[in-house]
C-alpha atoms as a PDB file:
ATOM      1  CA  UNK A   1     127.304 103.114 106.873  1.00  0.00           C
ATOM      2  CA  UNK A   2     130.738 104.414 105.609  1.00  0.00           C
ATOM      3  CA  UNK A   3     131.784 105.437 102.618  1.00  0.00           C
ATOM      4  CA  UNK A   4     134.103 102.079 101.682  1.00  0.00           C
ATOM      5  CA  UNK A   5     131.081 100.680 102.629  1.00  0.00           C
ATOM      6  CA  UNK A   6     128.551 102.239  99.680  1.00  0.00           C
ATOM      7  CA  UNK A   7     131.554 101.897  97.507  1.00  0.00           C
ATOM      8  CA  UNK A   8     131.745  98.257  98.016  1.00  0.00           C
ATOM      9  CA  UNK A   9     128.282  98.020  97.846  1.00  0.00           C
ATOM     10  CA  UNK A  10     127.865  99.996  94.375  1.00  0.00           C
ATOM     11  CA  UNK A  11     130.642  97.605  93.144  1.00  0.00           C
ATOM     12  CA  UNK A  12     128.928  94.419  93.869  1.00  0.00           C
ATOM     13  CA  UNK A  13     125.291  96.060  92.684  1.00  0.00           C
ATOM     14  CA  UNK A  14     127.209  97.126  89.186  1.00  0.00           C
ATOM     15  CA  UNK A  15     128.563  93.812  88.751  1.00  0.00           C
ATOM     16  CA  UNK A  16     125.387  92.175  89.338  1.00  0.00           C
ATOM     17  CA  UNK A  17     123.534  94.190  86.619  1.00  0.00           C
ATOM     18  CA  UNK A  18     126.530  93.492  83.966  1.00  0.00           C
ATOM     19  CA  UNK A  19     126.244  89.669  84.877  1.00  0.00           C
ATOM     20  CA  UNK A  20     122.220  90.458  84.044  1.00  0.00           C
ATOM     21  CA  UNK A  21     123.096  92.048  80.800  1.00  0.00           C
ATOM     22  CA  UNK A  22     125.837  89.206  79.476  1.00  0.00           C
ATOM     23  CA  UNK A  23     122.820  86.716  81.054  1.00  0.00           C
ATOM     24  CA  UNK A  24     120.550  88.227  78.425  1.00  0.00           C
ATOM     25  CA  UNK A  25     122.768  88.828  75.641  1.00  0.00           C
ATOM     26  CA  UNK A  26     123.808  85.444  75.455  1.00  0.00           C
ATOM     27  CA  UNK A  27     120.148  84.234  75.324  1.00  0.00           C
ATOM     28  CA  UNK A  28     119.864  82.975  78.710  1.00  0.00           C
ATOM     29  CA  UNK A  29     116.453  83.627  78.954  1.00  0.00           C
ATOM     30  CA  UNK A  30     115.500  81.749  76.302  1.00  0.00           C
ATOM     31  CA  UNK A  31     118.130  78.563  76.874  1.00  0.00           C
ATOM     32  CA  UNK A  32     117.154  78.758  80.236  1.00  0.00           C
ATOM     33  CA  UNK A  33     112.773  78.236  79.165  1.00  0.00           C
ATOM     34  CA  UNK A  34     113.928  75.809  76.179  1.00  0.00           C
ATOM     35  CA  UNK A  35     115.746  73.228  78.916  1.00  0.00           C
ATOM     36  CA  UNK A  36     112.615  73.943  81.679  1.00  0.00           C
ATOM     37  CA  UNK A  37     110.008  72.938  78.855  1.00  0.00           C
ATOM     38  CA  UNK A  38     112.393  70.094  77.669  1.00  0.00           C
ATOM     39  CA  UNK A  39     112.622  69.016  81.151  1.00  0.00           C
ATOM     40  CA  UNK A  40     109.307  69.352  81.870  1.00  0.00           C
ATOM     41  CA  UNK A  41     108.493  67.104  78.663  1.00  0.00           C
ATOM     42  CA  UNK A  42     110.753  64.500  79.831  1.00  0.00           C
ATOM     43  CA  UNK A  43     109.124  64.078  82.905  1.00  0.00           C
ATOM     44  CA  UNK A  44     105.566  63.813  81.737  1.00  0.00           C
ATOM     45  CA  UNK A  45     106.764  61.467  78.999  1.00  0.00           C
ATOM     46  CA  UNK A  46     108.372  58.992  81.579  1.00  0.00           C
ATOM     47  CA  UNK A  47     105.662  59.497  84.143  1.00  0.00           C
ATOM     48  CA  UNK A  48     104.292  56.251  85.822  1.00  0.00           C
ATOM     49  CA  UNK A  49     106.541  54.165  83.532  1.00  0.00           C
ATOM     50  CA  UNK A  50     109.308  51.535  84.485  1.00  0.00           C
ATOM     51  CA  UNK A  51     113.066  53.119  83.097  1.00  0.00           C
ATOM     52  CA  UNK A  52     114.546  52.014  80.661  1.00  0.00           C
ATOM     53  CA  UNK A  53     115.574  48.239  79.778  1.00  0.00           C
ATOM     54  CA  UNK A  54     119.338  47.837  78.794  1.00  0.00           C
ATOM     55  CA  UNK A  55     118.281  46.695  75.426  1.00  0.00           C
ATOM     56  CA  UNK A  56     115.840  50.048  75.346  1.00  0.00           C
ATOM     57  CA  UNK A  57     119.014  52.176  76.135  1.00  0.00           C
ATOM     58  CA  UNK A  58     120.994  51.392  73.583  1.00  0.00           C
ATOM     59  CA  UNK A  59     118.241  51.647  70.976  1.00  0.00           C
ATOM     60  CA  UNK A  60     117.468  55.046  72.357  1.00  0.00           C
ATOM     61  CA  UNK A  61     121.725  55.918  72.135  1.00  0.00           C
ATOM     62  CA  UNK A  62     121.582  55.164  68.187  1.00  0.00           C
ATOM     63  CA  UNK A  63     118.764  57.576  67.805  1.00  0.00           C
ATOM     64  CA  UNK A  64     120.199  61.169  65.991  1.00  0.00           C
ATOM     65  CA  UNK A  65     118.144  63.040  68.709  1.00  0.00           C
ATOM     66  CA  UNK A  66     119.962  61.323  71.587  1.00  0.00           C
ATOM     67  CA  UNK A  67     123.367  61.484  70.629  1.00  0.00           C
ATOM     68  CA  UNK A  68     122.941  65.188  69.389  1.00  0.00           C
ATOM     69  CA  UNK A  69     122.031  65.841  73.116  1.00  0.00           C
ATOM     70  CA  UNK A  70     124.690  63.556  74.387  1.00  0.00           C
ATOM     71  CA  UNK A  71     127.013  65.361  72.045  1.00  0.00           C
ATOM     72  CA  UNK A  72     126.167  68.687  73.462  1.00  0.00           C
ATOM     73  CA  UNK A  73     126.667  67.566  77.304  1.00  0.00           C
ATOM     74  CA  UNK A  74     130.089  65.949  76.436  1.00  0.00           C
ATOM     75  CA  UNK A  75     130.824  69.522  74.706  1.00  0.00           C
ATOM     76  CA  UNK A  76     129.343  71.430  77.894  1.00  0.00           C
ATOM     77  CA  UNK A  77     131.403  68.906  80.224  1.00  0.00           C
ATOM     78  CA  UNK A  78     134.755  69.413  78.323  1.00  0.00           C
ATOM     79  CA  UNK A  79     134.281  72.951  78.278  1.00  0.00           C
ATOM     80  CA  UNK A  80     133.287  73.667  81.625  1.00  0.00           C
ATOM     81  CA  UNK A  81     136.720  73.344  83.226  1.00  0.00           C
ATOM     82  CA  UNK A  82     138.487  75.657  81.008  1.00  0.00           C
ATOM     83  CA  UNK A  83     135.814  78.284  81.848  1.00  0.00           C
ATOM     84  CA  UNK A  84     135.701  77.603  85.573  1.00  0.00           C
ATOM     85  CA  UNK A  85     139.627  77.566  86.177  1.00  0.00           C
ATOM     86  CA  UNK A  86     140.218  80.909  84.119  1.00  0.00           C
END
């Protein structure tokens, strides 16, 4: 191996660990086990049932808990542009 090589390497390995740290300052850890237990909740709740009837749906979307979650993925979507295109 050459030297620009280790360099490059060293670069990419630092980079790696400072993506770790924002990761875990920014409370990935525990975002990332809230949305696997949510997840995980969801799918034993709908287990073995039939989805949703229309009329089921739109009780469900006039329910606070619902539209605080569709609130936050409309948020997430409108954000994730700016973020991605910087």
């Amino acid at each position: 191996m050459t030297g620009p090589m280790v360099t490059d390497m060293a670069e990419k390995a630092i980079k790696g660990v400072e993506l770790a740290d924002s990761f875990v300052q920014l409370g990935a850890i525990d975002l990332v086990d809230g949305m696997l237990t949510a997840f995980h909740n969801a799918q034993e709740e709908t287990k073995d049932k039939e989805p949703l009837s229309s009329m089921q749906l739109m009780k469900a979307v006039t329910q606070k808990e619902t539209r605080e979650g569709m609130t936050l993925m409309i948020s997430f979507l409108q954000n994730l542009p700016k973020q991605l295109n910087k």
